[in-house]
Protein backbone atom coordinates (compact mmCIF):
# COMPACT_ATOMS: atom_id res chain seq x y z
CA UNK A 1 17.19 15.13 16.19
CA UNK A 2 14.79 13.22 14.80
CA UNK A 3 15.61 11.29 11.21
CA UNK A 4 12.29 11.58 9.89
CA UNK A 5 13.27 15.61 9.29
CA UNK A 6 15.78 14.27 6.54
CA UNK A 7 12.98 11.78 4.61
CA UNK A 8 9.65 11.63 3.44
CA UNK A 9 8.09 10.83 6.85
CA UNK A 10 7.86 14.51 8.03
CA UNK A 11 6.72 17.59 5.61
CA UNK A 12 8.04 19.93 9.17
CA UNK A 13 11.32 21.61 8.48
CA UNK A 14 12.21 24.00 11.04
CA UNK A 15 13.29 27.37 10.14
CA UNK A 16 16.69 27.87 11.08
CA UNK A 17 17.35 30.50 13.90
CA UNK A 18 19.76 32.34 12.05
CA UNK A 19 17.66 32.88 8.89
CA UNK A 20 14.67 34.15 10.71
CA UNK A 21 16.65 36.38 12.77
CA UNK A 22 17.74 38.22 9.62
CA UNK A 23 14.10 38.49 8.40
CA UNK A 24 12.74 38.94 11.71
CA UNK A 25 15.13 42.18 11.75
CA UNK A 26 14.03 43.46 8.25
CA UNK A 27 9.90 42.72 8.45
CA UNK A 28 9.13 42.83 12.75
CA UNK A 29 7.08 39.68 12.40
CA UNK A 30 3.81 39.57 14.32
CA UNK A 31 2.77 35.99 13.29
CA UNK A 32 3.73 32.59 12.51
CA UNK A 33 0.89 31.68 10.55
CA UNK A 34 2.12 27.41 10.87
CA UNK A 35 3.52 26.63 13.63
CA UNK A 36 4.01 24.35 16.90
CA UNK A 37 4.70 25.31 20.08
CA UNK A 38 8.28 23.80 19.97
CA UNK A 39 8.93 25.34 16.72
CA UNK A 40 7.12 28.36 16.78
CA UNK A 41 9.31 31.56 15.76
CA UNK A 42 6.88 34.26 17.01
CA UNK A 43 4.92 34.60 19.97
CA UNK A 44 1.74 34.29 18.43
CA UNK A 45 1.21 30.89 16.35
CA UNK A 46 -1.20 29.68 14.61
CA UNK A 47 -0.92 25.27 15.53
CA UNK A 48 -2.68 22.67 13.48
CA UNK A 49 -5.09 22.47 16.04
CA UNK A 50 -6.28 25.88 15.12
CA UNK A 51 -5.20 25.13 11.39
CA UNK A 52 -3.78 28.75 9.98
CA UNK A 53 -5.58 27.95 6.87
CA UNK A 54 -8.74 28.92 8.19
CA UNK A 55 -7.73 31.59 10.68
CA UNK A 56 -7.65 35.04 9.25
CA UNK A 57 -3.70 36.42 8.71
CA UNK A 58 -2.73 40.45 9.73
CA UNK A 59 -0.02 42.54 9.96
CA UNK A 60 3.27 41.01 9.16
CA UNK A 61 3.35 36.88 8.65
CA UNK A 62 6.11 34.72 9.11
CA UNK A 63 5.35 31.26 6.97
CA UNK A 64 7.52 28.18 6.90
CA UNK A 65 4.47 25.66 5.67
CA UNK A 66 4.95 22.28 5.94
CA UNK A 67 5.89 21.13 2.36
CA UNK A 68 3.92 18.39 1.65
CA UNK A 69 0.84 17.98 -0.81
CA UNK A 70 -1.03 20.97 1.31
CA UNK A 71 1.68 23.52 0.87
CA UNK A 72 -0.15 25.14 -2.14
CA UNK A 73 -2.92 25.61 -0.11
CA UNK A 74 -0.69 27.26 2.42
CA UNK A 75 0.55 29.73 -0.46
CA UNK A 76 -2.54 30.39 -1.92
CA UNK A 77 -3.51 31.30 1.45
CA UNK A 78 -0.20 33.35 1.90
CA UNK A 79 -0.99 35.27 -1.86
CA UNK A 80 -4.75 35.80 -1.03
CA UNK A 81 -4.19 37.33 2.73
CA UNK A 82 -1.51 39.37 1.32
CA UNK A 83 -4.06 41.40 -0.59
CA UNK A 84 -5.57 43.10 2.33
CA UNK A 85 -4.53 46.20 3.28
CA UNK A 86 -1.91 46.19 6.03
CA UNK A 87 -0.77 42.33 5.27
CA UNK A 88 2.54 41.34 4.29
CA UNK A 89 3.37 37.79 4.19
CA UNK A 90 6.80 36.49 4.15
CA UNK A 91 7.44 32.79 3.02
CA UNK A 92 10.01 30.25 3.52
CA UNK A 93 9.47 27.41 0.88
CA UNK A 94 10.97 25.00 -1.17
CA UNK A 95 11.90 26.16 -4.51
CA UNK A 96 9.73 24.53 -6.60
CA UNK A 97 9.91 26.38 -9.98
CA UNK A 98 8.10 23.29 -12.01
CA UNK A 99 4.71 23.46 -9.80
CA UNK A 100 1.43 25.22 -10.30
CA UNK A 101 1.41 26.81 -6.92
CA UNK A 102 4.78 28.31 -8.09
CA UNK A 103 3.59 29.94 -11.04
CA UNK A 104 0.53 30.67 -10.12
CA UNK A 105 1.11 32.78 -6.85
CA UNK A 106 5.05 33.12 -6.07
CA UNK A 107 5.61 34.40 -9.87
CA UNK A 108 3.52 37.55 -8.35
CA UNK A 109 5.56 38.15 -5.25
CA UNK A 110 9.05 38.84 -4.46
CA UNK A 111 11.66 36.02 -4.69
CA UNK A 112 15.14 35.61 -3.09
CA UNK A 113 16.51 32.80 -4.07
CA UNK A 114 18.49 31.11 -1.44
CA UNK A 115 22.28 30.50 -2.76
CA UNK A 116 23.18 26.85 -1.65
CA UNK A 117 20.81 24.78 0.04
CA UNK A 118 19.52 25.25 3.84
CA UNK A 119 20.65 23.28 6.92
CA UNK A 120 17.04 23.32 8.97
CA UNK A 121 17.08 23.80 12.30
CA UNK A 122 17.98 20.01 13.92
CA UNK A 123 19.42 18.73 11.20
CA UNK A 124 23.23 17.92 10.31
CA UNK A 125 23.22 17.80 7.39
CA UNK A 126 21.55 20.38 4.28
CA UNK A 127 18.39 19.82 2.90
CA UNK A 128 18.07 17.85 -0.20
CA UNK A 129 16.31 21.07 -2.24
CA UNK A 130 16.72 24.30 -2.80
CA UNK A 131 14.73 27.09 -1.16
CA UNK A 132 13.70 30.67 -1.61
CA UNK A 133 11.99 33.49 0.40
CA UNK A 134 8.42 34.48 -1.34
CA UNK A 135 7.08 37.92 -0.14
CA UNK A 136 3.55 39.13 -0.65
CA UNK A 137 2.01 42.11 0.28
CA UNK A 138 2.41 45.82 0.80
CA UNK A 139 6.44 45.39 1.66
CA UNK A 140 6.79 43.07 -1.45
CA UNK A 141 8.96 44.02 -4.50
CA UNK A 142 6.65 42.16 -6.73
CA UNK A 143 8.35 40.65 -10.04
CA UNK A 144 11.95 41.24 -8.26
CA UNK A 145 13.83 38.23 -8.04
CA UNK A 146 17.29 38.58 -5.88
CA UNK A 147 19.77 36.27 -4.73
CA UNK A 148 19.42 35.69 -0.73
CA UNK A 149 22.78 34.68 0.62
CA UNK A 150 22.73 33.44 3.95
C-alpha cells in the first residue's frame, strides 16, 4: 500500500469493504458520486475526470470525498442534491465538528458517529481522525445523531 494514504500527500482514503457493505445493505447504493476506477464501490462512478461536482446526483449516493480543502464543496454538493425529490446521499467523512462545512450542512442531516477510528481500506494501521456517516435526503433522520459501531 502506498504511504502517502497515512500523510498529507493524498486527501484519497478508501472506504473500507466492510463498512460499505453494511451501508450498501441498508441504502442499495446506485452511485459513487467520487470515485476511481480502482476504488470505486458502485458500478457507476463519477472519476475526477468527469468531476462529480458538476455532474448531477440521483437516487441513492454513496460519498467518500477526498478530504482535503475541496471536501466542503463535496458536502455542500452532497446537502444541496439531497433536496431533490428521490435523492438520498450517504457520506463517509472525517469528523470535523470545528469546521464551517460541518455546521453548516452535516448539523442538518443524520450523523452516526463512528466509535473508534477507521482502518481505510490499504492501510495497517487506523486513521489519525475520527469519522462519521452524514445522511441527507428523503431516508435521512435529520437532527438524529447515533453512535455507528463498526
Amino acid at each position: 500500500m502506498n504511504a502517502a494514504l497515512f500523510s498529507s500527500k493524498t486527501d484519497m482514503w478508501e472506504t473500507p469493504q466492510f463498512l460499505f457493505d453494511r451501508l450498501n445493505q441498508e441504502f442499495s447504493f446506485d452511485v459513487d458520486v467520487c470515485a476511481v476506477a480502482d476504488n470505486a464501490k458502485c458500478e457507476r462512478f463519477f472519476s475526477p475526470e468527469e468531476n462529480g461536482l458538476l455532474q448531477e446526483w440521483s437516487g441513492t449516493c454513496w460519498m467518500n470525498p477526498p478530504y482535503g480543502r475541496e471536501i466542503g464543496k463535496w458536502v455542500k454538493k452532497a446537502y444541496e442534491s439531497s433536496q431533490k425529490a428521490g435523492v438520498t446521499v450517504v457520506c463517509l467523512l472525517p469528523a470535523r465538528t470545528d469546521t464551517k462545512w460541518w455546521h453548516e450542512y452535516c448539523m442538518k442531516g443524520e450523523i452516526r458517529l463512528i466509535k473508534g477510528r477507521l482502518t481505510f481500506e490499504g492501510g495497517k494501521h487506523p486513521a489519525p481522525f475520527p469519522s462519521a456517516i452524514v445522511i441527507f435526503g428523503e431516508r435521512a433522520h435529520p437532527g438524529k445523531t447515533t453512535s455507528f459501531i463498526c
